[in-house]
Protein backbone atom coordinates (compact mmCIF):
# COMPACT_ATOMS: atom_id res chain seq x y z
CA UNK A 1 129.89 96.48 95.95
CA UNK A 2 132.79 98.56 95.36
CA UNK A 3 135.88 96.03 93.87
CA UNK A 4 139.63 97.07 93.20
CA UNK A 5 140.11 97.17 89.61
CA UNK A 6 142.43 94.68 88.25
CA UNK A 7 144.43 94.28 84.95
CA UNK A 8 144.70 90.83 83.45
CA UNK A 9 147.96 91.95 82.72
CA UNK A 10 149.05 91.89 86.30
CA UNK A 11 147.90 88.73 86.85
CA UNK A 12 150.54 85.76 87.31
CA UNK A 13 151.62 82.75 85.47
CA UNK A 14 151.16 80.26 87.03
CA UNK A 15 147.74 81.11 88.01
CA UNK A 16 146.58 82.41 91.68
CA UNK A 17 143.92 80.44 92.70
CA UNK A 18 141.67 81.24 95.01
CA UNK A 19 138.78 81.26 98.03
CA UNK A 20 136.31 84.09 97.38
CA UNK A 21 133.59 85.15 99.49
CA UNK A 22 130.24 86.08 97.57
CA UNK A 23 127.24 85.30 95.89
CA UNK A 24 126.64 83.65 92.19
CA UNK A 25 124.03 82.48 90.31
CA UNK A 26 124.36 80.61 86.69
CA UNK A 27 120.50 81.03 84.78
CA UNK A 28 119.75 78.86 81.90
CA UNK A 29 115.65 79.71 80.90
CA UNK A 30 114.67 81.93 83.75
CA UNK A 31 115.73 78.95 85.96
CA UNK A 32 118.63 79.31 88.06
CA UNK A 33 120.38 76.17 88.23
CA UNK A 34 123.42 76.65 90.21
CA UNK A 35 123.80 79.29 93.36
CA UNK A 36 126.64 79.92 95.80
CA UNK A 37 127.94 82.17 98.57
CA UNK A 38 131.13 81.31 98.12
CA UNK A 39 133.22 80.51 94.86
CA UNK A 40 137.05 80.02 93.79
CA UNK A 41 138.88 81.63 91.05
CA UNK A 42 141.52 81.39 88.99
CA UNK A 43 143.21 83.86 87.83
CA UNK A 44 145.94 83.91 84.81
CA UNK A 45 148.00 86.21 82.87
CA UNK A 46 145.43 87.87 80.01
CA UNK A 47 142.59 86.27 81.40
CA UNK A 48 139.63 87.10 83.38
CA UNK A 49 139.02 85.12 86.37
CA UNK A 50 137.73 81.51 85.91
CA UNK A 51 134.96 80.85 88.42
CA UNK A 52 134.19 77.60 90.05
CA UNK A 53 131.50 76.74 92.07
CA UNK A 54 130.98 73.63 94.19
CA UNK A 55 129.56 70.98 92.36
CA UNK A 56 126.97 71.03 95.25
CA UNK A 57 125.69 74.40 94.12
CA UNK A 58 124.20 73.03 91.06
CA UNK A 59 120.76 72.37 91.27
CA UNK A 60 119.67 68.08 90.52
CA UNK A 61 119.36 67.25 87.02
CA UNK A 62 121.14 70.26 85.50
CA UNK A 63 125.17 68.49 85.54
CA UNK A 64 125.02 65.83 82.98
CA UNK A 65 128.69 64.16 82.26
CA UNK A 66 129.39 63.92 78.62
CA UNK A 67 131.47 60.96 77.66
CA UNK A 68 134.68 61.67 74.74
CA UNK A 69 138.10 63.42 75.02
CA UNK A 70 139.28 65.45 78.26
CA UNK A 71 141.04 68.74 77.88
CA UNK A 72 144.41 69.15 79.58
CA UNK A 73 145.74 71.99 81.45
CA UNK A 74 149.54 72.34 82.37
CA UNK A 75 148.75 73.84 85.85
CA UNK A 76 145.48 72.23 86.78
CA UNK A 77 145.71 68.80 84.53
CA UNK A 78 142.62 66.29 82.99
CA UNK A 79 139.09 67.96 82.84
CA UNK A 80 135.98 66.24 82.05
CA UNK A 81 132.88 67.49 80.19
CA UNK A 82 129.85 68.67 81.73
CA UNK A 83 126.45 69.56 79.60
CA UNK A 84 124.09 72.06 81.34
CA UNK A 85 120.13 72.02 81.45
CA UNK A 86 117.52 73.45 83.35
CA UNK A 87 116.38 70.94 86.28
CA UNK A 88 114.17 69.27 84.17
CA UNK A 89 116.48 68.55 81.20
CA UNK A 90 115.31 71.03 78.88
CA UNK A 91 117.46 73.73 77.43
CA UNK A 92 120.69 71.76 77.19
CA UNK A 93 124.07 73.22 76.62
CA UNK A 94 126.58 71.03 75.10
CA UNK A 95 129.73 71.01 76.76
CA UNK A 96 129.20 74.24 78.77
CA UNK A 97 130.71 73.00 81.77
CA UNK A 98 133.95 71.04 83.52
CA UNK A 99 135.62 69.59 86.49
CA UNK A 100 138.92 68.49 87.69
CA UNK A 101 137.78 65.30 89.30
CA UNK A 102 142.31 64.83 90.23
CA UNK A 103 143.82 67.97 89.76
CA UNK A 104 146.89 68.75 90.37
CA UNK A 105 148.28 69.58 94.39
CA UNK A 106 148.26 73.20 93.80
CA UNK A 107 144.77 73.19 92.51
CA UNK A 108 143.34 69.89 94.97
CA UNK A 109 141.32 72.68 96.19
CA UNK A 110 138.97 72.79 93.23
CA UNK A 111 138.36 68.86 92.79
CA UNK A 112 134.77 68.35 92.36
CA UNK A 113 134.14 71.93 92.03
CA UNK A 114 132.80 73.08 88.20
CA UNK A 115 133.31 75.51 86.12
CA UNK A 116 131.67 76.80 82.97
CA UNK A 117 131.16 79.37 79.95
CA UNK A 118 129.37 82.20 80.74
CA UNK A 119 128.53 82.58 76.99
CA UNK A 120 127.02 78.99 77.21
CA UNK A 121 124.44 79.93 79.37
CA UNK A 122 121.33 82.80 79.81
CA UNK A 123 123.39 84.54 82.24
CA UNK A 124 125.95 84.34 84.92
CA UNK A 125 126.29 87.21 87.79
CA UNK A 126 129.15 87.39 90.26
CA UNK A 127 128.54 89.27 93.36
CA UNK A 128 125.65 90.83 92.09
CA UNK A 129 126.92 91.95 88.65
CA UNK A 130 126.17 90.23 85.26
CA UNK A 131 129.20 89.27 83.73
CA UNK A 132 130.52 89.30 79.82
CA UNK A 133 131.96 85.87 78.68
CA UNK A 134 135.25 85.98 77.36
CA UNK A 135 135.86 86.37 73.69
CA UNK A 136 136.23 83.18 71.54
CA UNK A 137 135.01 79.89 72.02
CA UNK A 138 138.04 78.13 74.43
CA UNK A 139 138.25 79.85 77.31
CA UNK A 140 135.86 80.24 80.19
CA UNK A 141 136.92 83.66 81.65
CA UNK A 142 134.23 85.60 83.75
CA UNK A 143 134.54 89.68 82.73
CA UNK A 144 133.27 92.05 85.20
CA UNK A 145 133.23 95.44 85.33
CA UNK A 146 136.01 95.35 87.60
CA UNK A 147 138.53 93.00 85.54
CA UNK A 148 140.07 95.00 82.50
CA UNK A 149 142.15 93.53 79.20
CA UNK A 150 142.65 92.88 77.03
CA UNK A 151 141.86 89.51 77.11
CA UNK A 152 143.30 86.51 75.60
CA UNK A 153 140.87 85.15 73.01
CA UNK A 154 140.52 88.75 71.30
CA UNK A 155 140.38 88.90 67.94
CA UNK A 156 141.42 92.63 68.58
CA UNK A 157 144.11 91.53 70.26
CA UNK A 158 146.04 88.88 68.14
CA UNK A 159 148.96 89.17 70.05
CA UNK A 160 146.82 87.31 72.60
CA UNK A 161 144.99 84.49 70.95
């Protein structure tokens, strides 16, 4: 698939969010455990795109809510914790996934949709292409070939983090 190249740079603050036709597939052992055809992003200032799929996408048994603090986020507000595992509970990733159950108006589009680290997981591919995480362990940014930085969460890039 040929994609427009975009800088992070360009992207806006507050985020753009939004509906994206394609297919993506989140792996965790060889198994994958969440598919979709369609998928909504968010995209920020010095960040890749966040992905997030419908929480229907997610194969049974692999979405397991983990109790404990939400994060906040001054655009999209109160997320809860998801761990991932393969469909028979094996393999589990701690805290590798989350949800806006009530977000926010401009982001009402994404409740009950999840989102997760692509670092957390075997592998994550967005409209046929494996994608990089991105750097450092807070934000959930989906690097493709066609998204270029730098990124916030760089140690290269201080300036950023």
């Amino acid at each position: 698939m040929n994609r427009t190249v975009e800088s992070v740079a360009n992207y806006p603050r507050p985020p753009l969010l939004e509906k994206c036709s394609g297919h993506v597939r989140v792996v965790i052992a060889n198994q994958d455990i969440a598919v979709s055809d369609y998928y909504f992003r968010v995209c920020e200032t010095f960040h890749p795109p966040t992905i997030y799929l419908p929480q229907e996408s997610f194969q049974g048994g692999t979405l397991h809510s983990v109790d404990g603090r939400p994060s906040f986020c001054e655009w999209k507000g109160l997320a809860s914790y998801f761990d991932l595992t393969t469909s028979d509970g094996q393999q589990r990733r701690s805290k590798a996934a989350w949800q806006y159950q009530n977000p926010t108006e401009d982001f009402s589009v994404i409740a009950r949709c999840v989102s997760l680290y692509p670092g957390q997981v075997d592998a994550c591919f967005l409209e046929g292409e494996q994608v990089k995480a991105q750097p450092g362990l807070f934000y959930g940014g989906w690097i493709t070939s066609w998204t270029i930085g730098p990124f916030k969460g760089d140690p290269a890039h201080p300036e950023l983090i």
